[in-house]
N, C-alpha and C. Protein backbone atom coordinates (compact mmCIF):
# COMPACT_ATOMS: atom_id res chain seq x y z
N UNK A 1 4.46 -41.81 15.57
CA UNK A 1 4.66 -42.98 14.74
C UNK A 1 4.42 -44.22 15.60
N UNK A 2 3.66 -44.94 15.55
CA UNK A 2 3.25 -46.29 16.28
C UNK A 2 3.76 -47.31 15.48
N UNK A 3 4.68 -47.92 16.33
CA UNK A 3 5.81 -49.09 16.28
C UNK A 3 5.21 -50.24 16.01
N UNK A 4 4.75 -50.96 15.33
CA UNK A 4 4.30 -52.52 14.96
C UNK A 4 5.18 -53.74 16.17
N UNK A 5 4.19 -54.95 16.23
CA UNK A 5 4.79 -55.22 16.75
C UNK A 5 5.82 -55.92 16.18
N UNK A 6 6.44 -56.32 14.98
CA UNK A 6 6.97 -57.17 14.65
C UNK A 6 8.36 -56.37 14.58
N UNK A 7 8.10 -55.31 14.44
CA UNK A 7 9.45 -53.78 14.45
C UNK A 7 10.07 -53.94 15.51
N UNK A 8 9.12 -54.27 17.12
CA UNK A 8 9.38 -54.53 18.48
C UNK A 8 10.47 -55.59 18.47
N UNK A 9 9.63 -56.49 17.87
CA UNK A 9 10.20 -58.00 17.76
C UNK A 9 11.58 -58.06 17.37
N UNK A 10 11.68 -57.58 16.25
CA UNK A 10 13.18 -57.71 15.61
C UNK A 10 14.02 -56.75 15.81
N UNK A 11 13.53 -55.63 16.93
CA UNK A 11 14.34 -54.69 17.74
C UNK A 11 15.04 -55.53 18.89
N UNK A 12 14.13 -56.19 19.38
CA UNK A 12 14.68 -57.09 20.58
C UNK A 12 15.50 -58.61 20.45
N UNK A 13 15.70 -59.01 19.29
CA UNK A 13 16.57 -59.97 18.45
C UNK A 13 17.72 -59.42 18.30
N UNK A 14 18.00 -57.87 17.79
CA UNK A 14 18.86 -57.46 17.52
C UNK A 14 19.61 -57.53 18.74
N UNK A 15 19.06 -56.99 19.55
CA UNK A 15 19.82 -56.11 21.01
C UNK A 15 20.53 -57.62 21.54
N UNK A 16 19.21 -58.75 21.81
CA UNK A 16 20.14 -59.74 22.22
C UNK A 16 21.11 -60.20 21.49
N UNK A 17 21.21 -60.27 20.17
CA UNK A 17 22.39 -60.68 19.40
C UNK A 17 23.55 -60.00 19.81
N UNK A 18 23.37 -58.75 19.92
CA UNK A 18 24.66 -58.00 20.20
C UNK A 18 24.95 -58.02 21.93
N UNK A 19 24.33 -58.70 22.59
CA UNK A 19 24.62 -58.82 24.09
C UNK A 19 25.29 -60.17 23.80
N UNK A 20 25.03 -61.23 23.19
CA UNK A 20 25.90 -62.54 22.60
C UNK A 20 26.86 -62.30 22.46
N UNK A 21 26.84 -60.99 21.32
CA UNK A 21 28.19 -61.28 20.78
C UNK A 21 29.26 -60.85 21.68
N UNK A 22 28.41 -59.55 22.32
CA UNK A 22 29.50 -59.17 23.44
C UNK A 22 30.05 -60.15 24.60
N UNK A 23 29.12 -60.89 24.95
CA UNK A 23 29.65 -61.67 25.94
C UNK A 23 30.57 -62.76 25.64
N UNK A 24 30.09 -63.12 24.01
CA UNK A 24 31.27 -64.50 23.77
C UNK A 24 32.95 -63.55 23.32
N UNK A 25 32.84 -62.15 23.75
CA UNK A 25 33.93 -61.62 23.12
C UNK A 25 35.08 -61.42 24.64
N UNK A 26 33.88 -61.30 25.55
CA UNK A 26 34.42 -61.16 26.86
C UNK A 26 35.04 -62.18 27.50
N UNK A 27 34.39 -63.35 27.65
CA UNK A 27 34.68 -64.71 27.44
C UNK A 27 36.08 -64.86 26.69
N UNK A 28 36.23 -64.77 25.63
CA UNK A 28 37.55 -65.30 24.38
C UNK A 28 38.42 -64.38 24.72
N UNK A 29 38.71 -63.13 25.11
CA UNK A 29 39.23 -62.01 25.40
C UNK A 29 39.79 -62.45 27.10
N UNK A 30 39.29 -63.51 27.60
CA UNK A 30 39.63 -64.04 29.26
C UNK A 30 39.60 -62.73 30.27
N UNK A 31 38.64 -61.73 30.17
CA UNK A 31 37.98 -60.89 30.86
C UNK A 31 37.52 -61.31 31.83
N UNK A 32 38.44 -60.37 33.34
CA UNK A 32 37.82 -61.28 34.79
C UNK A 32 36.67 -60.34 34.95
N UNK A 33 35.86 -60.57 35.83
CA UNK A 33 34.82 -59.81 36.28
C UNK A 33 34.51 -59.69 37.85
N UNK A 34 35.26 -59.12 38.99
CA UNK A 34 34.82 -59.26 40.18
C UNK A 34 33.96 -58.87 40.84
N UNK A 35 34.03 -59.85 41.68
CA UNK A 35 32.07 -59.29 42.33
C UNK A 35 32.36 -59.17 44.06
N UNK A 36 31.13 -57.91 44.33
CA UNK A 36 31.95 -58.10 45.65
C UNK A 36 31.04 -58.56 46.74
N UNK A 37 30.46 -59.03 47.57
CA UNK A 37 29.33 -59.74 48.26
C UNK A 37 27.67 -58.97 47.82
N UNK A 38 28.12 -57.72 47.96
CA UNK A 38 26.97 -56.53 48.23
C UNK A 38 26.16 -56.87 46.47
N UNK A 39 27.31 -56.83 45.80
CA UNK A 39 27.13 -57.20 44.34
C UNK A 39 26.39 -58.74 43.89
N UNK A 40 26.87 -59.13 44.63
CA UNK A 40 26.41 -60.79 44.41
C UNK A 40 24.85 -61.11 44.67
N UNK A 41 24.36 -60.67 46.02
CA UNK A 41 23.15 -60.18 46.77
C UNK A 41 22.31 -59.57 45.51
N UNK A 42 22.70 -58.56 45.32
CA UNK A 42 21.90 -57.48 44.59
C UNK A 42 21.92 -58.11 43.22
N UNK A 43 22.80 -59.24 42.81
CA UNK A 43 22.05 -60.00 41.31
C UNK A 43 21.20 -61.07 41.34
N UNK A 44 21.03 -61.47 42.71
CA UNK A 44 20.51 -62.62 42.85
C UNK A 44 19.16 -61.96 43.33
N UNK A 45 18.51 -60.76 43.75
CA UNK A 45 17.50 -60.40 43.97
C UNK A 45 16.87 -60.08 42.68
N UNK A 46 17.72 -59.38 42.00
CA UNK A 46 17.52 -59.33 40.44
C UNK A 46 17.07 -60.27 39.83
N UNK A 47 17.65 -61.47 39.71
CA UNK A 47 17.80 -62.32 38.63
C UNK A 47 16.16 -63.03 39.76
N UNK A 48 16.13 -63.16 40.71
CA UNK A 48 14.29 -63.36 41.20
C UNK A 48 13.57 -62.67 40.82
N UNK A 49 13.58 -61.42 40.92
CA UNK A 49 12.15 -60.26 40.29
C UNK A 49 12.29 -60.64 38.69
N UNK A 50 13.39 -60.75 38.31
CA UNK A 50 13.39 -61.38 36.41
C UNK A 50 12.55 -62.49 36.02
N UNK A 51 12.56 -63.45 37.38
CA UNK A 51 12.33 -64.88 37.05
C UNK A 51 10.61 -64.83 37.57
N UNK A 52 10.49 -63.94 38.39
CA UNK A 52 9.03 -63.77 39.03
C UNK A 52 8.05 -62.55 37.49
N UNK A 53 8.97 -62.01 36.94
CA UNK A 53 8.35 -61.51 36.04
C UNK A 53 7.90 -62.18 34.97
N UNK A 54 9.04 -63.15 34.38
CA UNK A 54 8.87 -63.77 33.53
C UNK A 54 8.04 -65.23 33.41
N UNK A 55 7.96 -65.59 34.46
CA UNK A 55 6.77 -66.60 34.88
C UNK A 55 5.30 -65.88 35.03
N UNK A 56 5.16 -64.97 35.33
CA UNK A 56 4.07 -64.19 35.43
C UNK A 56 3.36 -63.78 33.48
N UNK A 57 4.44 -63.26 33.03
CA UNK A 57 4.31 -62.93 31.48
C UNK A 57 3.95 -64.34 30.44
N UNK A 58 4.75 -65.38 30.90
CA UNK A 58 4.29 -66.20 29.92
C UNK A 58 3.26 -67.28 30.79
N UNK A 59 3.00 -67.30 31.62
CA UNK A 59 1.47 -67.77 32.24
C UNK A 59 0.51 -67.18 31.89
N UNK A 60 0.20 -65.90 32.34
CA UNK A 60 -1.07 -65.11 31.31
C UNK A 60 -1.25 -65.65 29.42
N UNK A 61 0.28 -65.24 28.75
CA UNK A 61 0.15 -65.37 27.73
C UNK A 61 -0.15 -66.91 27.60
N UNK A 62 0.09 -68.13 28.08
CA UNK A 62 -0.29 -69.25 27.91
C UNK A 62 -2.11 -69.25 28.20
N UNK A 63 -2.21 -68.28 29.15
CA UNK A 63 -3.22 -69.00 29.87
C UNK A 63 -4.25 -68.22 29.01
N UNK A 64 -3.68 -67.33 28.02
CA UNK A 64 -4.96 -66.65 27.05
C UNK A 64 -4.72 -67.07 26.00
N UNK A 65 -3.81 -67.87 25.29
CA UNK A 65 -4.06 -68.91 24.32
C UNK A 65 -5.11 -69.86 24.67
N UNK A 66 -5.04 -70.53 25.97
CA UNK A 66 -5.58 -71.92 26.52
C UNK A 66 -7.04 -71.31 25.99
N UNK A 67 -7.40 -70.06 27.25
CA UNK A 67 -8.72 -69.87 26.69
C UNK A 67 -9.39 -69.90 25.44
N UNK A 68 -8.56 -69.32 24.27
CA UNK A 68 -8.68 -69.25 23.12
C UNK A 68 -9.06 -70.31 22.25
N UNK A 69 -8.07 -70.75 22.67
CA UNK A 69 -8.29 -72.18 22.08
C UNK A 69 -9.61 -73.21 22.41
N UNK A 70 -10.13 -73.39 24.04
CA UNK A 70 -10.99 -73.92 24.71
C UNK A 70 -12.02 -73.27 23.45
N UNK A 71 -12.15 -71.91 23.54
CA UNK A 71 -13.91 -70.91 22.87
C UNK A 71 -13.51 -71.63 21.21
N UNK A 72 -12.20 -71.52 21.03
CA UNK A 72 -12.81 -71.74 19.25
C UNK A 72 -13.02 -73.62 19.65
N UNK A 73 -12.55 -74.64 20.25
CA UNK A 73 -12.87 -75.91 20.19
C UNK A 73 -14.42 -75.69 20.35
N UNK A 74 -14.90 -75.11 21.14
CA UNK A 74 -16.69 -74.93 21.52
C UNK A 74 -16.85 -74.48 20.52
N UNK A 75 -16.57 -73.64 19.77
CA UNK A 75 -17.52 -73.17 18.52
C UNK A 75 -17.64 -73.93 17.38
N UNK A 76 -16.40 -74.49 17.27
CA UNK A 76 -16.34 -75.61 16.33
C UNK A 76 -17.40 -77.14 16.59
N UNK A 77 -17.63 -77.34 17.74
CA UNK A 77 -18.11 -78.43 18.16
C UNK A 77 -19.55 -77.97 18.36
N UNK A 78 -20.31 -76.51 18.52
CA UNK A 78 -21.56 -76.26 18.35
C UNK A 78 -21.62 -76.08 17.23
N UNK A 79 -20.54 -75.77 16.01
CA UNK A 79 -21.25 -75.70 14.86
C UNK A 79 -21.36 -77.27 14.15
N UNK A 80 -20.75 -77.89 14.56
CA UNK A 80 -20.74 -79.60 14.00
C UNK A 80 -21.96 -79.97 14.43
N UNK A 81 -22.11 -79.61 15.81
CA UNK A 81 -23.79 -80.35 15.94
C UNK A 81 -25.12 -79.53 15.31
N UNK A 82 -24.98 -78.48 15.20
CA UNK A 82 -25.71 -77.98 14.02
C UNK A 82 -26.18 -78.69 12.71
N UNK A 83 -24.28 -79.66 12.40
CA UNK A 83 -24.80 -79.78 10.91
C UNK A 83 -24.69 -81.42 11.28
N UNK A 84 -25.59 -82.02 12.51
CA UNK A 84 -25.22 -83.24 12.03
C UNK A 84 -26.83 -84.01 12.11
N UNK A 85 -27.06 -84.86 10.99
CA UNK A 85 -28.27 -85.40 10.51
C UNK A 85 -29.23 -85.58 11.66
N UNK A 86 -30.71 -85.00 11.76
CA UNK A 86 -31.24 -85.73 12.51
C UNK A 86 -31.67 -83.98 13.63
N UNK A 87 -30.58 -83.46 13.69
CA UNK A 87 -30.92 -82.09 14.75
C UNK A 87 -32.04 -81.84 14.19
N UNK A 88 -33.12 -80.73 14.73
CA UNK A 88 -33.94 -80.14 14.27
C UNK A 88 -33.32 -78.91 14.10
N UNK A 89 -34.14 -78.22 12.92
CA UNK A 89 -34.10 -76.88 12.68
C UNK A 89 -34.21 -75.52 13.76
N UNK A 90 -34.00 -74.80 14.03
CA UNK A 90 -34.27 -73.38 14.51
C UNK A 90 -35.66 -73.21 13.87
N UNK A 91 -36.77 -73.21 14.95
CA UNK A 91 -37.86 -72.44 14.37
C UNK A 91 -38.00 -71.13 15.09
N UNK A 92 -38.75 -70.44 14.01
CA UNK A 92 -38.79 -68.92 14.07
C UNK A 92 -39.99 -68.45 14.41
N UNK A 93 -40.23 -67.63 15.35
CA UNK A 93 -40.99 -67.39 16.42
C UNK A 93 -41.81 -66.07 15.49
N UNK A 94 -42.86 -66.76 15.49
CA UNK A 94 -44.11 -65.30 14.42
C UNK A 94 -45.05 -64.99 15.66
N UNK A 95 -45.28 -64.04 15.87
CA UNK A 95 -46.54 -63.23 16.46
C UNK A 95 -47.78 -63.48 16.19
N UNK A 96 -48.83 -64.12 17.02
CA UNK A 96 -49.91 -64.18 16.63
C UNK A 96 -50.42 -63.14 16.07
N UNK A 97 -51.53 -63.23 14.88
CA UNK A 97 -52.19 -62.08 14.76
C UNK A 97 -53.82 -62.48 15.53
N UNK A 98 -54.23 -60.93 15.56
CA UNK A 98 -55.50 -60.50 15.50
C UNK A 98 -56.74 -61.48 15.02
N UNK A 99 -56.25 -61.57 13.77
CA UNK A 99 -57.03 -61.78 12.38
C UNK A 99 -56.79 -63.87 12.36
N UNK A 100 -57.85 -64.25 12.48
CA UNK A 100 -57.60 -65.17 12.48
C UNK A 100 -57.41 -65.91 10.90
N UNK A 101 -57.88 -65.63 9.64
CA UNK A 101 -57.28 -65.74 8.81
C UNK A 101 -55.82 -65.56 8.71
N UNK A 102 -54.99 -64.45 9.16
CA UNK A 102 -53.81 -64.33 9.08
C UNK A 102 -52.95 -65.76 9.67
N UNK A 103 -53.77 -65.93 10.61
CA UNK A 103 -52.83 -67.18 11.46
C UNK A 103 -53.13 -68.13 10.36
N UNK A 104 -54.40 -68.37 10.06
CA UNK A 104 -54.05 -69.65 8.92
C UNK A 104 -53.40 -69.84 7.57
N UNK A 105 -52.59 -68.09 6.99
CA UNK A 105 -51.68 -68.52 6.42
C UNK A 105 -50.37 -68.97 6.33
N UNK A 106 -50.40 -68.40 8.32
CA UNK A 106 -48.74 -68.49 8.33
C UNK A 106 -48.68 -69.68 8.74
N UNK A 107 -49.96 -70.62 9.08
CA UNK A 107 -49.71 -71.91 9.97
C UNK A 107 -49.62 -73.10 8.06
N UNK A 108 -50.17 -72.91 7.51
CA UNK A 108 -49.98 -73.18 6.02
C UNK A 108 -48.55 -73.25 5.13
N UNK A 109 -48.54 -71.97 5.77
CA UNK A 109 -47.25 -71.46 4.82
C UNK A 109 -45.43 -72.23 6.00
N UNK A 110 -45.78 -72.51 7.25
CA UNK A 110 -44.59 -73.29 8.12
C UNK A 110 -44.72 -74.59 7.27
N UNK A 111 -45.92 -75.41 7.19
CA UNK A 111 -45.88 -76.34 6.74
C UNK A 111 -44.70 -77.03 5.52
């Protein structure tokens, strides 16, 4: 069964809601929490590889919008000059023939 992402999405809304709620319960409840040096160390290396991950994740994802965005502004702006008065047309490239009659209908018929 392949998970959508939006299934992802509101899987991971949930979970944090209920890490909220738990924590504002821990909090109101005046729950101590001791830490002991070795502990302290080992969240603060944590909470860097978190912060080095998460700068990493939403830089790419910014930085492949940016692109995105850059290619559709170019496409939009080659198709405007396409349609703006005065460009010339795309001409279309025919093969000489052989037959020199042939060339003088197609040189007739561009006209």
């Amino acid at each position: 069964m392949a998970m959508r992402m939006s299934s992802l999405g509101n899987g991971l809304v949930i979970a944090g809601g209920a890490v909220g709620v738990a924590t504002v319960a821990a909090i109101a409840t005046g729950t101590e929490i001791v830490l002991t040096p070795e502990m302290v160390q080992l969240l603060i290396y944590k909470a860097l590889g978190a912060a080095a991950i998460g700068l990493i994740v939403v830089g790419s994802w910014l930085g492949r919008q940016g692109r995105r965005h850059e290619q559709s502004a170019k496409d939009a702006s080659d198709r405007a000059r396409e349609l703006e008065p005065g460009t010339p047309t795309l001409q279309h490239t025919v093969r000489k023939s052989k037959e020199p009659a042939a060339n003088a209908v197609r040189d007739t018929q561009a006209s």
